[in-house]
C-alpha atoms as a PDB file:
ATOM      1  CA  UNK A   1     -75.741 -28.763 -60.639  1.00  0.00           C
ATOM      2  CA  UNK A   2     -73.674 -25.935 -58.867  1.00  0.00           C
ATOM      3  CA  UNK A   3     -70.960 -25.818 -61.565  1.00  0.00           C
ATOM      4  CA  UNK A   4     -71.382 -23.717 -65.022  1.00  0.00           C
ATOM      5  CA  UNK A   5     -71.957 -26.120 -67.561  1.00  0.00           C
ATOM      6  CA  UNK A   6     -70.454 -23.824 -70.634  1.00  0.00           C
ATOM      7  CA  UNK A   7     -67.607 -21.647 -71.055  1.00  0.00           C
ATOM      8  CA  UNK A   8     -68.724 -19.119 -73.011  1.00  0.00           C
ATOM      9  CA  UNK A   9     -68.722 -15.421 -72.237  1.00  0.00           C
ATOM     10  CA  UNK A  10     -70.672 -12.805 -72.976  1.00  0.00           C
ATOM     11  CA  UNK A  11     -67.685 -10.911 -73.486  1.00  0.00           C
ATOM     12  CA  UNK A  12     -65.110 -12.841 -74.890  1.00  0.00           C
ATOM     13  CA  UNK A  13     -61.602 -11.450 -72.756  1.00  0.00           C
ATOM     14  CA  UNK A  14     -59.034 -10.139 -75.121  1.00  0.00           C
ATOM     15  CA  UNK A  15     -55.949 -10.727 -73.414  1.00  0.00           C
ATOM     16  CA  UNK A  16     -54.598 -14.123 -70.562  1.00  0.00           C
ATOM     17  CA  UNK A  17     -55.501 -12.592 -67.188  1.00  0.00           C
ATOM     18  CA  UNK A  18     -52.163 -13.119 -65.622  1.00  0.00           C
ATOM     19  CA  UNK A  19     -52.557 -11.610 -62.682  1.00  0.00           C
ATOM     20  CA  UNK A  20     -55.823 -13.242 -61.593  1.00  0.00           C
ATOM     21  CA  UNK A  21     -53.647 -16.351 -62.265  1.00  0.00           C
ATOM     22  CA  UNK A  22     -51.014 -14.781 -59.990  1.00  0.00           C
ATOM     23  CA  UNK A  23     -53.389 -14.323 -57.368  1.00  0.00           C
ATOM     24  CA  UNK A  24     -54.694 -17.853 -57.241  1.00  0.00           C
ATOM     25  CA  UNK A  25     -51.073 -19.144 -57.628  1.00  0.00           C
ATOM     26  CA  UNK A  26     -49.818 -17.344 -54.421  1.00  0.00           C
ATOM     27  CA  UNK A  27     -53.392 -18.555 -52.214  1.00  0.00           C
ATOM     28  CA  UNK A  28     -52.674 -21.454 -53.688  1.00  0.00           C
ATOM     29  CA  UNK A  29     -48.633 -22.177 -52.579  1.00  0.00           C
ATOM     30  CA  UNK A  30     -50.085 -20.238 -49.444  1.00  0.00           C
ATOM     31  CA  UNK A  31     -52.618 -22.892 -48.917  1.00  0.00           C
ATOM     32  CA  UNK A  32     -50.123 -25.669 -49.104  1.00  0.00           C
ATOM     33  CA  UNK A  33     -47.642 -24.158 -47.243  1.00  0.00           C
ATOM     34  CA  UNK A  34     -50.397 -24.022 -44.653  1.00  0.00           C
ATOM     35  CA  UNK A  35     -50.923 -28.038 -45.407  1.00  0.00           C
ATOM     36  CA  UNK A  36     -47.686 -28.151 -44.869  1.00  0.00           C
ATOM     37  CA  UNK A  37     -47.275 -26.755 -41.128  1.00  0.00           C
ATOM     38  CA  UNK A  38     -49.972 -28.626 -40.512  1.00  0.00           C
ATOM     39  CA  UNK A  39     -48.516 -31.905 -41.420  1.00  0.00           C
ATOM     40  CA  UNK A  40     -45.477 -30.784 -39.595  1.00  0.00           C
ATOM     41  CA  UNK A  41     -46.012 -28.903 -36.408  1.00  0.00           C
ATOM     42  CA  UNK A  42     -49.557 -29.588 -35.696  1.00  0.00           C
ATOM     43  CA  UNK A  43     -52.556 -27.863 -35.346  1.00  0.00           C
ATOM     44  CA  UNK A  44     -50.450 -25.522 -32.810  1.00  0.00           C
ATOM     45  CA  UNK A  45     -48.338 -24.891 -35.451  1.00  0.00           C
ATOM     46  CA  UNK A  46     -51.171 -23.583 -38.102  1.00  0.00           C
ATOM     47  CA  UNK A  47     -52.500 -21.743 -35.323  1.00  0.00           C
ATOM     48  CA  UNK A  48     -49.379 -19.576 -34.584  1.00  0.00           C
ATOM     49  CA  UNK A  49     -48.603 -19.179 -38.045  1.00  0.00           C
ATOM     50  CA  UNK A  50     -52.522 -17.563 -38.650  1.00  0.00           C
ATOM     51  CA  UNK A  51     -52.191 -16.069 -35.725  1.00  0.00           C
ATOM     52  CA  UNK A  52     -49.381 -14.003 -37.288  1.00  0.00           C
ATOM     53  CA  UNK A  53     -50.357 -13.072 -40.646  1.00  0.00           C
ATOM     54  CA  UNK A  54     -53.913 -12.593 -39.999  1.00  0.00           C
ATOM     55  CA  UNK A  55     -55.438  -9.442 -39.624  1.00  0.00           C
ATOM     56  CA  UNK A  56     -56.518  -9.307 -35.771  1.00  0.00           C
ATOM     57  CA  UNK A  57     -58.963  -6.184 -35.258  1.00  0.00           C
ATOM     58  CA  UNK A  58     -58.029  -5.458 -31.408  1.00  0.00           C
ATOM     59  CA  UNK A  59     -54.298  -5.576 -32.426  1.00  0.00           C
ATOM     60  CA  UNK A  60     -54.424  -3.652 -35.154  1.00  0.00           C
ATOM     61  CA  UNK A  61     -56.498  -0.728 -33.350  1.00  0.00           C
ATOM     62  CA  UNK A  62     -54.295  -1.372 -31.059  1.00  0.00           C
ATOM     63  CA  UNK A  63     -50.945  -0.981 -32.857  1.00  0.00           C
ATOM     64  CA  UNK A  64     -49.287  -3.965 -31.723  1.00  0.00           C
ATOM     65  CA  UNK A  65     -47.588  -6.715 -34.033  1.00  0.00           C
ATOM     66  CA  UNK A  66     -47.271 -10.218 -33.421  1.00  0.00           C
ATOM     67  CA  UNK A  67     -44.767 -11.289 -35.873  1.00  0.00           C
ATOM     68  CA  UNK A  68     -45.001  -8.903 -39.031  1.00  0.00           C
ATOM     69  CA  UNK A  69     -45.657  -5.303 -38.550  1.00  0.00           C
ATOM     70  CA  UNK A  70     -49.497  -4.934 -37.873  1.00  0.00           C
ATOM     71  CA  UNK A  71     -49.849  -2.693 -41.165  1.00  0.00           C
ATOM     72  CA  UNK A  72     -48.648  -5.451 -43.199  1.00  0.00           C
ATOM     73  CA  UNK A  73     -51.510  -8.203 -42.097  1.00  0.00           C
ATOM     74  CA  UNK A  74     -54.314  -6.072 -44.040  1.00  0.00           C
ATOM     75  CA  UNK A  75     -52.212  -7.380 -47.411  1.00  0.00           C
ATOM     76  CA  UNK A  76     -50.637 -10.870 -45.681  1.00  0.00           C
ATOM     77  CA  UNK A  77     -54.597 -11.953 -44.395  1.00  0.00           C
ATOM     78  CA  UNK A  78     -55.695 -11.860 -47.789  1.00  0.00           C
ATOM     79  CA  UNK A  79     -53.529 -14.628 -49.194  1.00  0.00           C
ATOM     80  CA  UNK A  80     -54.286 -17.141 -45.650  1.00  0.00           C
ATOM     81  CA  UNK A  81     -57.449 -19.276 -45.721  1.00  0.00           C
ATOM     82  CA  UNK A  82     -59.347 -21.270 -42.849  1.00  0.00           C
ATOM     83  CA  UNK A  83     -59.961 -24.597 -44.956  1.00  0.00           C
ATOM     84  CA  UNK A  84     -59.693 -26.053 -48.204  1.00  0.00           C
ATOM     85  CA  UNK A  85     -63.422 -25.118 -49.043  1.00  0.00           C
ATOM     86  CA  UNK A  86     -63.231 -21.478 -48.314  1.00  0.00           C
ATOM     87  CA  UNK A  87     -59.889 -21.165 -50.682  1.00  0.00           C
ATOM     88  CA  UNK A  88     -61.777 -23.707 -53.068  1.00  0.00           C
ATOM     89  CA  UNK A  89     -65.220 -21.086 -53.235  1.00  0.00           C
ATOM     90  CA  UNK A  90     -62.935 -17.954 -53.278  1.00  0.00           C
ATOM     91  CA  UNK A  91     -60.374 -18.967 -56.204  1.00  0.00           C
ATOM     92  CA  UNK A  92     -63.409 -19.945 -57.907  1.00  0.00           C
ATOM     93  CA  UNK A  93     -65.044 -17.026 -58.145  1.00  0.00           C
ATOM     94  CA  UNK A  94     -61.714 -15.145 -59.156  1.00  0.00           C
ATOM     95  CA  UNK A  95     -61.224 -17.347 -62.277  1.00  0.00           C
ATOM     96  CA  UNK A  96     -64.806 -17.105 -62.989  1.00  0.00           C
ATOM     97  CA  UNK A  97     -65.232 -13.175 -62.591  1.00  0.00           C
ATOM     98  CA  UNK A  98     -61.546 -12.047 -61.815  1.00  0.00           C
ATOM     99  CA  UNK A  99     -60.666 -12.193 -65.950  1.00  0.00           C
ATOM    100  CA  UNK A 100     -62.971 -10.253 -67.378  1.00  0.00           C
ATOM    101  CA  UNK A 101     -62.327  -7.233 -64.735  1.00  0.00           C
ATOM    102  CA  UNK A 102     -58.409  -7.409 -64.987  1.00  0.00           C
ATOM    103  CA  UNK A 103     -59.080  -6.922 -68.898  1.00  0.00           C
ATOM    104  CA  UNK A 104     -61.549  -4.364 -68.652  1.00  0.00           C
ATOM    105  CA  UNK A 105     -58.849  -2.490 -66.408  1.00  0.00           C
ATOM    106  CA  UNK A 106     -56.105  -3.778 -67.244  1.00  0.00           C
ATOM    107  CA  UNK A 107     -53.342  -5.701 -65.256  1.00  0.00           C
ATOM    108  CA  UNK A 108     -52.130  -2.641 -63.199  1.00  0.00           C
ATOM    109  CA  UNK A 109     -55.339  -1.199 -62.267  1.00  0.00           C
ATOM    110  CA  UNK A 110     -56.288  -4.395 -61.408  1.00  0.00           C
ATOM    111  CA  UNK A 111     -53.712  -5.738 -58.668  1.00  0.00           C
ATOM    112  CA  UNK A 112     -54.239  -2.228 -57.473  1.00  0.00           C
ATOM    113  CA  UNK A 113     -58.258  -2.603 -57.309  1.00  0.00           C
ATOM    114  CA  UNK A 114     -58.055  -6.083 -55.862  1.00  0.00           C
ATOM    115  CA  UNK A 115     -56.087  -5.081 -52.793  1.00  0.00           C
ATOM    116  CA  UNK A 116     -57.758  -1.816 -52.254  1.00  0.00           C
ATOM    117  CA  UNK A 117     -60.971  -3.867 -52.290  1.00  0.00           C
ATOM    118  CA  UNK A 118     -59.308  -6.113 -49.526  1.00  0.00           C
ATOM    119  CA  UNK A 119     -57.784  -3.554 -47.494  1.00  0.00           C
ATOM    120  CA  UNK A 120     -61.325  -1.676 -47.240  1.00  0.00           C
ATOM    121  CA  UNK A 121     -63.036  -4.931 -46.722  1.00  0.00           C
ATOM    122  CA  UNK A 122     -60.789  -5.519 -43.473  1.00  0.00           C
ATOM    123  CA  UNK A 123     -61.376  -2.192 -42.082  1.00  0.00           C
ATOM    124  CA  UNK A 124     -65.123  -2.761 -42.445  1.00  0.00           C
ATOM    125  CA  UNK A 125     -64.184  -6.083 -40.532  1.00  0.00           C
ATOM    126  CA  UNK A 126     -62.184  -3.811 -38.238  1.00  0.00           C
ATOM    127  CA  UNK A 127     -65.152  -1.046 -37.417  1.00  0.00           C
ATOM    128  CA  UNK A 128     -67.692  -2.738 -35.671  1.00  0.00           C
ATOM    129  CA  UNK A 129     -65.746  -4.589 -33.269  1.00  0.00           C
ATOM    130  CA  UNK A 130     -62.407  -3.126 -33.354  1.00  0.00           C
ATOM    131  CA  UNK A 131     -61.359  -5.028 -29.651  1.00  0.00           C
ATOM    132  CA  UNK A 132     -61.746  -8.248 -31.314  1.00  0.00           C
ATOM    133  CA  UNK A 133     -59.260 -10.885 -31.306  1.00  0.00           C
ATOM    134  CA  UNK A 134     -60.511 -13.333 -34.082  1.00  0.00           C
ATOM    135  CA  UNK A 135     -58.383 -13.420 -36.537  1.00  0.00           C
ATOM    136  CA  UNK A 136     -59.438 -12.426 -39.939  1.00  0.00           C
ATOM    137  CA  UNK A 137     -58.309 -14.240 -43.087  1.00  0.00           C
ATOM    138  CA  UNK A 138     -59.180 -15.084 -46.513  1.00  0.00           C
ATOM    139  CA  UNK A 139     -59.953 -13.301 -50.214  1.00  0.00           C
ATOM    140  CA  UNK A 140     -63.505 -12.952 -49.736  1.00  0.00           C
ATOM    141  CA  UNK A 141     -63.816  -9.311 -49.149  1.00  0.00           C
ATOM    142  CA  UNK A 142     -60.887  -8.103 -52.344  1.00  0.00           C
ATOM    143  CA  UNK A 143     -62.693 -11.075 -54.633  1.00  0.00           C
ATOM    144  CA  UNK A 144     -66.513  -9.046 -53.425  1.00  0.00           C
ATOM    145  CA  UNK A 145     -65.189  -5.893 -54.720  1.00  0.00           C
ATOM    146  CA  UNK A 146     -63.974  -7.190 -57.698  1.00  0.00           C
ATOM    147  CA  UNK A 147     -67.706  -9.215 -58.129  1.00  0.00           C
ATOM    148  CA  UNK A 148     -69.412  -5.689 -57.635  1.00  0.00           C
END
């Protein structure tokens, strides 16, 4: 009911979209290395490994780094995800929609568009509440610019 029943495009792709399978491969290990803390030092664990990669609004405006440099957690928050339904949803909708962009633009443009999209997507997470310390993860906002 929720899934497409065909596979046909529109607009056949021309070329294997190899770096929208790049992208899911690295949420993907990302995801299981995730699993994997998880199995192994608890839920504490996770939580301090989120905790630095994420994108945190009030440390970024801020200036202060947990573990990486704060700069580096508008790329590294991309590639972290809060469950196995919110990685399932967003790879989905990169496989679905991701191929046809990349080969409109081509692979180059393409890495380039996807993490613009996701580095302006977490400074519109930053700008109305740039104290906040939720952390921010997840593809949603790079896979939304590359759906519009």
């Amino acid at each position: 009911m929720f899934a497409p029943v065909g596979t046909e495009e529109i607009i056949p792709r021309r070329t294997f979209p190899a770096v929208t399978a790049l992208i899911v491969a690295i949420n993907i290990l990302v995801f299981l290395y995730q699993a994997f803390i998880l199995l192994t030092e608890g839920e504490e664990g996770l939580n301090a490994m989120i905790q630095a990669v994420a994108l945190v609004p009030g440390l970024v405006t801020e200036g202060q780094s947990v573990v990486l440099p704060f700069y580096l957690t508008f790329f590294t928050a991309m590639f972290v995800h809060g469950g196995l339904l919110h990685i399932a949803s967003n790879m989905i909708y990169l496989v679905v929609f991701g191929d046809n962009v990349e080969d409109l633009m081509g692979p180059v443009l393409y890495i380039f568009f996807y993490l613009l999209c996701g580095l302006a997507a977490s400074v519109a997470q930053i700008a109305p509440d740039p104290t906040s310390m939720i952390p921010n993860v997840g593809a949603s906002g790079a896979i939304a610019g590359v759906l519009a």
